[in-house]
Protein backbone atom coordinates (compact mmCIF):
# COMPACT_ATOMS: atom_id res chain seq x y z
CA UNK A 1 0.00 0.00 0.00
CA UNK A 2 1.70 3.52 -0.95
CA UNK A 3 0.62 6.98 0.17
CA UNK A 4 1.26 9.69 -0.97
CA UNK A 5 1.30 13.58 -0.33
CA UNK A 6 2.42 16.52 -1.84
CA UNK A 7 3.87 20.36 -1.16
CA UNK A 8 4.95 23.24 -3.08
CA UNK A 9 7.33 25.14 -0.85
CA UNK A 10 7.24 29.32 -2.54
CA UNK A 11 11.19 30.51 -2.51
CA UNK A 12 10.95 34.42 -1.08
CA UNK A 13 13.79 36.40 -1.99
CA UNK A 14 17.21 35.15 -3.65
CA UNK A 15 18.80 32.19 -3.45
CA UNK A 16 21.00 30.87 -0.63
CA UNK A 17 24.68 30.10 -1.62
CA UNK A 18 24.89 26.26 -0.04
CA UNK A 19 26.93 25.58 2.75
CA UNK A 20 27.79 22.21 4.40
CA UNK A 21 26.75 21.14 7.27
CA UNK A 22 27.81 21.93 10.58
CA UNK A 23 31.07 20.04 10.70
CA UNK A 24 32.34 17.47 13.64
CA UNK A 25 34.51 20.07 15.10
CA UNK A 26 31.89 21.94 16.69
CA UNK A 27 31.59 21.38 20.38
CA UNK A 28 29.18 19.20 22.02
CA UNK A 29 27.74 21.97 23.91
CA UNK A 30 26.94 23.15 20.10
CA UNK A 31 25.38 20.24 18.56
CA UNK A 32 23.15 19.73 21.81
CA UNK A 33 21.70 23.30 21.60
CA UNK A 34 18.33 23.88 19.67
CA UNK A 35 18.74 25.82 16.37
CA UNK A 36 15.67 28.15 15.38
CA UNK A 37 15.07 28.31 11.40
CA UNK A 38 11.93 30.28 9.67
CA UNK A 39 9.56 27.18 8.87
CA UNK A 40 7.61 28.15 5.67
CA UNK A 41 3.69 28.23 6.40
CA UNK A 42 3.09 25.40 4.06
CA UNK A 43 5.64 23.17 5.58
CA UNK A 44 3.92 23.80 9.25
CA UNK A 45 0.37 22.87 7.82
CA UNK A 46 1.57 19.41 6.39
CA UNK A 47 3.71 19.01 9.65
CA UNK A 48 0.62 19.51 11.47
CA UNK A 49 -1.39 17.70 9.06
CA UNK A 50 1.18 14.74 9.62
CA UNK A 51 0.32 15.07 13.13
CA UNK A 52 -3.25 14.85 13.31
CA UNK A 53 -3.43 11.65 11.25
CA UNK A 54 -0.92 9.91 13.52
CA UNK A 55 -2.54 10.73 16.62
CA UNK A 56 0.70 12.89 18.40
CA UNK A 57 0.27 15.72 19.85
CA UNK A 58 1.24 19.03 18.12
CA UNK A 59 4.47 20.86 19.14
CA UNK A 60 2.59 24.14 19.94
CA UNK A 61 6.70 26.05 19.50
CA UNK A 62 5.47 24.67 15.95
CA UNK A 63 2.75 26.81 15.37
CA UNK A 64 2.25 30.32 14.62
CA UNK A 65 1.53 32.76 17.37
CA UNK A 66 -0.10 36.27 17.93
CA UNK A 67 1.57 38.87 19.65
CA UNK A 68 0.68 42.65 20.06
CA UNK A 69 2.90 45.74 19.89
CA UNK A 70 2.81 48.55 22.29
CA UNK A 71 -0.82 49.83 21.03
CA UNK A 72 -2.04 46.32 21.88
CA UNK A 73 -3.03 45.68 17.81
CA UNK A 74 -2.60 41.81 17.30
CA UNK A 75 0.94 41.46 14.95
CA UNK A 76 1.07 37.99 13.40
CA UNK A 77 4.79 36.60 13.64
CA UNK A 78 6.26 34.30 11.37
CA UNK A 79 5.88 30.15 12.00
CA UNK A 80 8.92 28.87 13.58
CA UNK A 81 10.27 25.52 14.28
CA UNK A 82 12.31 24.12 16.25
CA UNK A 83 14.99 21.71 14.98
CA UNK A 84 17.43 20.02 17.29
CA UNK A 85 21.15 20.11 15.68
CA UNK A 86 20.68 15.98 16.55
CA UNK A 87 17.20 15.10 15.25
CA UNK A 88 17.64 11.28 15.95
CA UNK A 89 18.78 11.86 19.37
CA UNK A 90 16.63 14.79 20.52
CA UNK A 91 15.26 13.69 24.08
CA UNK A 92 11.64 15.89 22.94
CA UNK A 93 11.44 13.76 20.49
CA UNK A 94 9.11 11.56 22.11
CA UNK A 95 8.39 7.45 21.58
CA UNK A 96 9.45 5.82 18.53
CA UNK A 97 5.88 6.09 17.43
CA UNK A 98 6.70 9.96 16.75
CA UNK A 99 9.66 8.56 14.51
CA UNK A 100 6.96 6.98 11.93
CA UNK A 101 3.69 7.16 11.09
CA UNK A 102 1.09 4.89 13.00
CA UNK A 103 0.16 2.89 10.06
CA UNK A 104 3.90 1.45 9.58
CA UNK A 105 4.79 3.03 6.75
CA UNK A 106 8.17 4.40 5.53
CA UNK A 107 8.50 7.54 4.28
CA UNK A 108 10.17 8.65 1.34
CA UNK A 109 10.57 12.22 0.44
CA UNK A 110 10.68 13.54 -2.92
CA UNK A 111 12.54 16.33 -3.01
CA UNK A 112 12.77 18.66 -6.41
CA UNK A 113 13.35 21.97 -7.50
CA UNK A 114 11.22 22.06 -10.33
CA UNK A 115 7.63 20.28 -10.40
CA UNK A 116 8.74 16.62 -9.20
CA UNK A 117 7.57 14.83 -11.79
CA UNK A 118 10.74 12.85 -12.62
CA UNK A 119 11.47 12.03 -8.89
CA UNK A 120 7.48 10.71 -8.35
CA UNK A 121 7.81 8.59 -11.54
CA UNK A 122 11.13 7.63 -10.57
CA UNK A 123 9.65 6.44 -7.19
CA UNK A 124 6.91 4.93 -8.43
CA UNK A 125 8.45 3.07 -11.20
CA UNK A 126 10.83 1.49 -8.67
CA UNK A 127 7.88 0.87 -5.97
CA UNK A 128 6.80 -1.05 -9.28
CA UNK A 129 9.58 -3.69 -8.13
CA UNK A 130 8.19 -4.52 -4.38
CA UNK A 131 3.91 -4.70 -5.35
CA UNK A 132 4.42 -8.31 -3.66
CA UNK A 133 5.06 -6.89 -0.42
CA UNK A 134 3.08 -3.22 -0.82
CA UNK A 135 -0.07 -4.96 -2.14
CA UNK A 136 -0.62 -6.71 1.04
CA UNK A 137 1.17 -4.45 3.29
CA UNK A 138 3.89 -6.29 4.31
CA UNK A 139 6.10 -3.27 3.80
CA UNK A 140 3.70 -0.51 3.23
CA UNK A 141 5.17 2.94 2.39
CA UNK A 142 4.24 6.76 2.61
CA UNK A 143 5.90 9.02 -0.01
CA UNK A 144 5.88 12.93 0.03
CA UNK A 145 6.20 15.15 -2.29
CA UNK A 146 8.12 18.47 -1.90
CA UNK A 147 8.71 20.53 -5.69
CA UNK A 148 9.88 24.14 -5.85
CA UNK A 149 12.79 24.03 -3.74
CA UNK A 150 15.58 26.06 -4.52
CA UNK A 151 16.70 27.38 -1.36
CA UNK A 152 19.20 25.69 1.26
CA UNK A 153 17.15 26.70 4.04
CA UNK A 154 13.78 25.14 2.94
CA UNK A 155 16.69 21.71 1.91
CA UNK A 156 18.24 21.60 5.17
CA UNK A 157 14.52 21.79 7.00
CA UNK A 158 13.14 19.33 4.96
CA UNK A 159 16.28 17.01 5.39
CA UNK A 160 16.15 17.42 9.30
CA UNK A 161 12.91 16.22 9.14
CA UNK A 162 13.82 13.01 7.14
CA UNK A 163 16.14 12.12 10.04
CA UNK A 164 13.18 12.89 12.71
CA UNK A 165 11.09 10.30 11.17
CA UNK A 166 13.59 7.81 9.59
CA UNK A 167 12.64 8.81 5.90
CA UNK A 168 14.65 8.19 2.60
CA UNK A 169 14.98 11.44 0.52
CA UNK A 170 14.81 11.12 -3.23
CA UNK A 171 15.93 14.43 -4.98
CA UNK A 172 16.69 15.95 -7.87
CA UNK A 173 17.82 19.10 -8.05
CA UNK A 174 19.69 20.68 -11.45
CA UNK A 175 22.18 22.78 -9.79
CA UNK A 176 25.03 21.22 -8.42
CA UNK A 177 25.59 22.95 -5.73
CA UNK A 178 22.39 21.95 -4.38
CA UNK A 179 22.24 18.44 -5.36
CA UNK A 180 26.12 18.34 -3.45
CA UNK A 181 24.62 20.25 -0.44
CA UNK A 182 21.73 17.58 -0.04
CA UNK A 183 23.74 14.54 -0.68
CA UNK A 184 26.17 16.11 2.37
CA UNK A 185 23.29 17.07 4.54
CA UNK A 186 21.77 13.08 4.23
CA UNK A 187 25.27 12.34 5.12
CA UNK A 188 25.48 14.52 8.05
CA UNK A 189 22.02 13.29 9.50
CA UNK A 190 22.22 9.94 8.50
CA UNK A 191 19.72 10.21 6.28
CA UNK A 192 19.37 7.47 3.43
CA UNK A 193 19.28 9.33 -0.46
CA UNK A 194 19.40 8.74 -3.61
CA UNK A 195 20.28 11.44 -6.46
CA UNK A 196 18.09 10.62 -9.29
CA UNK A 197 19.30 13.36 -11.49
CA UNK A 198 22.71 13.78 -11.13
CA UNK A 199 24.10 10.96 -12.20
CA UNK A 200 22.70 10.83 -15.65
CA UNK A 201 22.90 14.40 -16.45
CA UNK A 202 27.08 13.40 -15.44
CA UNK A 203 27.06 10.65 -17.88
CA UNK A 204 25.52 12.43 -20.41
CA UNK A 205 27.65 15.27 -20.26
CA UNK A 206 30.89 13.27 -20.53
CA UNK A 207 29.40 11.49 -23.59
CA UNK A 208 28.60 14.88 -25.21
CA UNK A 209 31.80 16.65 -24.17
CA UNK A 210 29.77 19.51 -22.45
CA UNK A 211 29.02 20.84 -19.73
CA UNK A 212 25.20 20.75 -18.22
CA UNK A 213 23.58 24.26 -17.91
CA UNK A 214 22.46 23.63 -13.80
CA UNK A 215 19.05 25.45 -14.10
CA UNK A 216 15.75 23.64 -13.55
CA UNK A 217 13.58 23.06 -16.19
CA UNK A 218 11.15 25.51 -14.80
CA UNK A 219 14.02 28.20 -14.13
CA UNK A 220 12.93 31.71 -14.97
CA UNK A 221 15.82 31.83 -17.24
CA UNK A 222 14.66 29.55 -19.32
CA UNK A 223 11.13 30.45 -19.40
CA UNK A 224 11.95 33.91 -21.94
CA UNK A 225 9.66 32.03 -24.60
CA UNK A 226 6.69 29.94 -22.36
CA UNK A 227 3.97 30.10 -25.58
CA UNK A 228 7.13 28.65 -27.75
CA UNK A 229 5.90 26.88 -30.95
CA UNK A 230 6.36 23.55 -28.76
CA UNK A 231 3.90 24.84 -26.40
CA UNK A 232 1.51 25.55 -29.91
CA UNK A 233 2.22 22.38 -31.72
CA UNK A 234 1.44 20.31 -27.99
CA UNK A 235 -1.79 22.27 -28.31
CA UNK A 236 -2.77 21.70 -31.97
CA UNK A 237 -1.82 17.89 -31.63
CA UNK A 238 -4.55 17.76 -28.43
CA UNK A 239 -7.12 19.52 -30.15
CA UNK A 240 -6.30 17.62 -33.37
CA UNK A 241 -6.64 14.07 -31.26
CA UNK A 242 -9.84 15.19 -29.63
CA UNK A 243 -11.43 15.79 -32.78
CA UNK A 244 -10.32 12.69 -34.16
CA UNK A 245 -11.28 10.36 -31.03
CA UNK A 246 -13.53 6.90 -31.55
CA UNK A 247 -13.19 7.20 -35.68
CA UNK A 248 -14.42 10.68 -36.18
CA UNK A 249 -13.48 12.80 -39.58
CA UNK A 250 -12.01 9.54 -41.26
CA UNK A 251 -11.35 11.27 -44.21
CA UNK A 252 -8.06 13.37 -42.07
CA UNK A 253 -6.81 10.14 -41.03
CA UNK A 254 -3.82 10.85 -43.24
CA UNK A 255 -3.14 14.15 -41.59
CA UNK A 256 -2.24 11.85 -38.28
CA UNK A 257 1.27 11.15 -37.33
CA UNK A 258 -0.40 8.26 -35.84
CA UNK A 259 -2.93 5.84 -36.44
CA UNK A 260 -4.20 3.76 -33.37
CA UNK A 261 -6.73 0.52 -33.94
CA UNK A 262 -8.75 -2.03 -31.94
CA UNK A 263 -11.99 -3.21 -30.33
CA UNK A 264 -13.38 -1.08 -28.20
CA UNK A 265 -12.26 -0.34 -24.16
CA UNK A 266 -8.67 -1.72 -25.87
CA UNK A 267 -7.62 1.88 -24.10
CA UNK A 268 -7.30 4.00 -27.40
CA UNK A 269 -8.55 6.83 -26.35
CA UNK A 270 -6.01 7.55 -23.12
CA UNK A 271 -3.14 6.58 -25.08
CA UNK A 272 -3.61 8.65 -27.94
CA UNK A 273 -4.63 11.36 -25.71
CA UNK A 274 -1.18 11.06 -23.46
CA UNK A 275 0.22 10.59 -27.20
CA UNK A 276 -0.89 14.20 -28.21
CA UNK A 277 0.26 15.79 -24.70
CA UNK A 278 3.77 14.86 -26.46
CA UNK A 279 3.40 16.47 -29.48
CA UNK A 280 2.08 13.95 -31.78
CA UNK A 281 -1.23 14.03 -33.63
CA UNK A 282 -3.03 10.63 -33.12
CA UNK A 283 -6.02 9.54 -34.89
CA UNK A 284 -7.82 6.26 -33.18
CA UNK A 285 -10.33 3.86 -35.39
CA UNK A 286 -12.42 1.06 -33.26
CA UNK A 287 -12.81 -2.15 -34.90
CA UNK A 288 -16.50 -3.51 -34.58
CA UNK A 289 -18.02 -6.43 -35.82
CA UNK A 290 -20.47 -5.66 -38.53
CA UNK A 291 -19.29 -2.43 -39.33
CA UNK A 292 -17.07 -1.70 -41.65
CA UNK A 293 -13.78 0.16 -41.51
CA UNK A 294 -13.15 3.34 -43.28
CA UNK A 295 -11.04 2.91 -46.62
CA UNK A 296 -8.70 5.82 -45.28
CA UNK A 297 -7.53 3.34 -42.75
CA UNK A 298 -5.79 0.83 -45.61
CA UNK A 299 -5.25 4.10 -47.99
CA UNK A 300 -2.75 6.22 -44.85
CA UNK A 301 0.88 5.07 -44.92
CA UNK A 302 0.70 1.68 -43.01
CA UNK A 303 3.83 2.40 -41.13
CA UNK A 304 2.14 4.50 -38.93
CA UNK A 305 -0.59 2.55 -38.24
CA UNK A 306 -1.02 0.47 -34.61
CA UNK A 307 -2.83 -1.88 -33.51
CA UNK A 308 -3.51 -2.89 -30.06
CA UNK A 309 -5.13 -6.49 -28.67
CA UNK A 310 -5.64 -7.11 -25.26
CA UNK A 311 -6.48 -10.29 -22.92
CA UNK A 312 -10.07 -11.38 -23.82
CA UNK A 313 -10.58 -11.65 -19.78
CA UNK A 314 -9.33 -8.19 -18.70
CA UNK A 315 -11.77 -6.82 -21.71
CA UNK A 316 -14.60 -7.99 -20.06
CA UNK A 317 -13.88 -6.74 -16.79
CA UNK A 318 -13.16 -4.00 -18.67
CA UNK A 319 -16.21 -3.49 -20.21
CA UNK A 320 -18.55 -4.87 -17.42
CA UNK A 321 -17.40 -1.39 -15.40
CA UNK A 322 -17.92 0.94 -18.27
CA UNK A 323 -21.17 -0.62 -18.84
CA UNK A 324 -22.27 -0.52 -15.36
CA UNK A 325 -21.20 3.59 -15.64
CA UNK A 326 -23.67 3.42 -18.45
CA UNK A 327 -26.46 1.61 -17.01
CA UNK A 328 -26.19 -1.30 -18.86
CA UNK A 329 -26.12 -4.17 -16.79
CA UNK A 330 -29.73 -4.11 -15.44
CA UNK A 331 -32.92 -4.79 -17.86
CA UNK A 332 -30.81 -3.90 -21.08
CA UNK A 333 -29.80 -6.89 -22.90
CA UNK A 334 -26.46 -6.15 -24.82
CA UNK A 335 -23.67 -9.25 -25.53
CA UNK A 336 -21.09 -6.10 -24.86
CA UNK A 337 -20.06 -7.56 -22.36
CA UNK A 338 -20.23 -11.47 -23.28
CA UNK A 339 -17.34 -13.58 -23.14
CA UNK A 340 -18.36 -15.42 -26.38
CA UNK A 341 -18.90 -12.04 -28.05
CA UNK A 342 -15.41 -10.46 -26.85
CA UNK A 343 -13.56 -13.36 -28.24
CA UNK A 344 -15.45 -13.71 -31.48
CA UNK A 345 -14.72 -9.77 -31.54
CA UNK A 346 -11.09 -9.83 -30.65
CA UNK A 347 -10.82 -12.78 -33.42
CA UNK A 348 -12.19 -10.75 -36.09
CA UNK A 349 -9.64 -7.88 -35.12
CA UNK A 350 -6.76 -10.32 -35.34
CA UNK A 351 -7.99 -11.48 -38.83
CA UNK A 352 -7.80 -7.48 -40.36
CA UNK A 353 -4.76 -7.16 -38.65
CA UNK A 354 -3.35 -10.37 -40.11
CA UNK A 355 -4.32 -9.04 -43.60
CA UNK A 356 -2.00 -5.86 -42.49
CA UNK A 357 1.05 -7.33 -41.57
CA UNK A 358 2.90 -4.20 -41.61
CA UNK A 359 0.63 -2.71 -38.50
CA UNK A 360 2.54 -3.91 -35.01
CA UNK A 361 0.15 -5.38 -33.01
CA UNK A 362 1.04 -4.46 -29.50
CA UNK A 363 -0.45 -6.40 -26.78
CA UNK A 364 -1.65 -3.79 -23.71
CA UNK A 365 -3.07 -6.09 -21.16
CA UNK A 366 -1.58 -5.26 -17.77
CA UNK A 367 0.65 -2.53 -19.29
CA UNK A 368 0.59 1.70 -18.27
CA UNK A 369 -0.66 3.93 -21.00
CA UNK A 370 3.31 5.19 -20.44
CA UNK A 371 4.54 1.59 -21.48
CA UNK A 372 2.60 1.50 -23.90
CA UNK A 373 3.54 4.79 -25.17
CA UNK A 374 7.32 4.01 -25.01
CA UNK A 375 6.77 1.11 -27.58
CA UNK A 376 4.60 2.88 -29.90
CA UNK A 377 7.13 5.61 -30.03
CA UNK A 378 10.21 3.84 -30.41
CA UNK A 379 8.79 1.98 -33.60
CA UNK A 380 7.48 5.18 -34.77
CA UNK A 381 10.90 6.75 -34.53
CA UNK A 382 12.77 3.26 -35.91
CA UNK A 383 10.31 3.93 -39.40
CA UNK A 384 10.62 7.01 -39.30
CA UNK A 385 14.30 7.73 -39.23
CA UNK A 386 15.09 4.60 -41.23
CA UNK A 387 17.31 5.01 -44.27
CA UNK A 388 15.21 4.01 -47.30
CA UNK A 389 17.07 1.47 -49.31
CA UNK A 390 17.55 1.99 -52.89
């Protein structure tokens, strides 16, 4: 079982020049003394948040407080919070039930400076690995998500609080100096971490002789052009895929960069919709029996063309829940949803696709619309860089 949780931490003001952590020279008077940093308001709420769920009781120093000036008007000072220089071994840190959450999960934070979408699909494609132990909670796990961060001050807080509760942090983070200050500060604290980023972008650079720019995707230096003509051709390729959805407009199938085919609830639709969120105009035709396919189909450049089958099975179940949504399944007699009918059906798709043997037929049953999307791609690119022989 996986939860999951998100923040966007706002950056106020410039950035912070990273500095390590404090270093094993310091006295021990030093590390055992309490260190005060500015909490963000967001970061208090989910620290609350956490909190509540669990069942602990809130550290009140935690929260913000009212006080009044001389004239007695209410002034609102910022949240602080407190954050021992040794989370781990902080006597106010309570029972070991304040080190975790009550359920039993571990935590793993997600740490990014841009959106987080590469960490959370990192995570998740490697929590992909363990769904025999997180499906029946033998080893459930809690992950967090923390994106905008490009301040040391909002890295070292949310590191600190890895070590409080024993969590794994998962960052990446363009700029070097940041991804170098994080890996030092999970060192410091004890903290388990992984840089997803930095390693590749390293490789990469050594295999193109250059050096990598640092900046986040979403960096306001690179954001001088944000309606850029990729921004307008992602936009025409949606609207062009909408249009085209469940066989409509046949006759612009050859205006498609692709061509998706199959019965129906074969999941066409979402995966030429994620398709056109790339960039690529996708046309999709359903294959039913008794009706008969438009001639633009066989006329468009069958390299382009997919097809997609799927497990006669997992259709039904399929197509038992969208009927249900429908209202199908009471009085309404329909063989949708029959067995005998989805394997006729599927049959008489494999036949047309037979008769095109140039169309890939990818089988989708039990894959992501992203897998899915990574084969259909990387034949599309095969064809279409290919060197035509002469």
């Amino acid at each position: 079982m996986i939860c999951s949780s998100s923040l966007r931490l706002s950056g106020s003001g410039t950035r912070n020049s990273p500095s390590p952590p404090a270093s094993s020279e310091n006295s021990d008077e030093s590390q055992s003394q309490v260190r005060r940093i500015k909490a963000s308001p967001q970061l208090n709420r989910w620290s609350r948040a956490r909190s509540i769920r669990s069942g602990r009781k809130l550290d009140r120093s935690a929260v913000s407080t009212e006080s009044r000036d001389k004239s007695g008007s209410p002034v609102r000072s910022e949240p602080e919070i407190e954050l021992p220089m040794s989370p781990k071994g902080d006597s106010r840190s309570g029972s070991s039930d304040e080190e975790k959450e009550v359920n039993g999960g571990k935590p793993i934070f997600m740490v990014s400076d841009g959106t987080g979408w590469t960490a959370e699909h990192a995570v998740n494609a490697a929590l992909g690995q363990f769904d025999y132990c997180l499906v029946d909670r033998v080893c459930p796990v809690n992950t967090h998500l923390f994106s905008g961060i490009d301040d040391v001050e909002k890295l070292m807080e949310i590191v600190k609080q890895a070590a409080k509760e024993g969590a794994m942090v998962v960052f990446t983070l363009a700029e070097p100096s940041m991804a170098q200050f994080a890996k030092q500060a999970c060192q410091h604290w004890g903290v388990a971490s992984s840089d997803i980023l930095g390693p590749i972008t390293e490789a990469i650079a050594g295999h193109l002789g250059v050096s990598p720019s640092g900046l986040s995707r979403w960096a306001p230096e690179r954001q001088k052009s944000p309606l850029s003509e990729e921004y307008f051709r992602r936009i025409e390729a949606i609207e062009f895929t909408i249009k085209q959805d469940d066989g409509a407009l046949p006759r612009n199938l050859h205006m498609a960069d692709i061509v998706l085919t199959g019965v129906s609830r074969s999941g066409k639709t979402p995966l030429s919709i994620y398709l056109a969120q790339k960039g690529y105009k996708v046309a999709n035709v359903p294959i039913v029996m008794n009706i008969d396919l438009p001639n633009t189909l066989f006329e468009v450049n069958p390299e382009k063309v997919f097809a997609l089958t799927i497990n006669p099975v997992v259709l039904q179940s399929i197509r038992r829940a969208r009927a249900k949504t429908l209202g199908m399944d009471g009085e309404l007699k329909t063989n949708y949803c029959d067995m005998d009918y989805v394997k006729e059906e599927l049959e008489y798709a494999g036949k047309i696709f037979a008769q095109n043997p140039v169309w890939p037929v990818i089988e989708v049953t039990s894959k992501a619309i992203e897998e899915t999307a990574v084969i259909v791609l990387r034949l599309y690119h095969d064809r279409k860089n290919r060197v035509p022989e002469h």
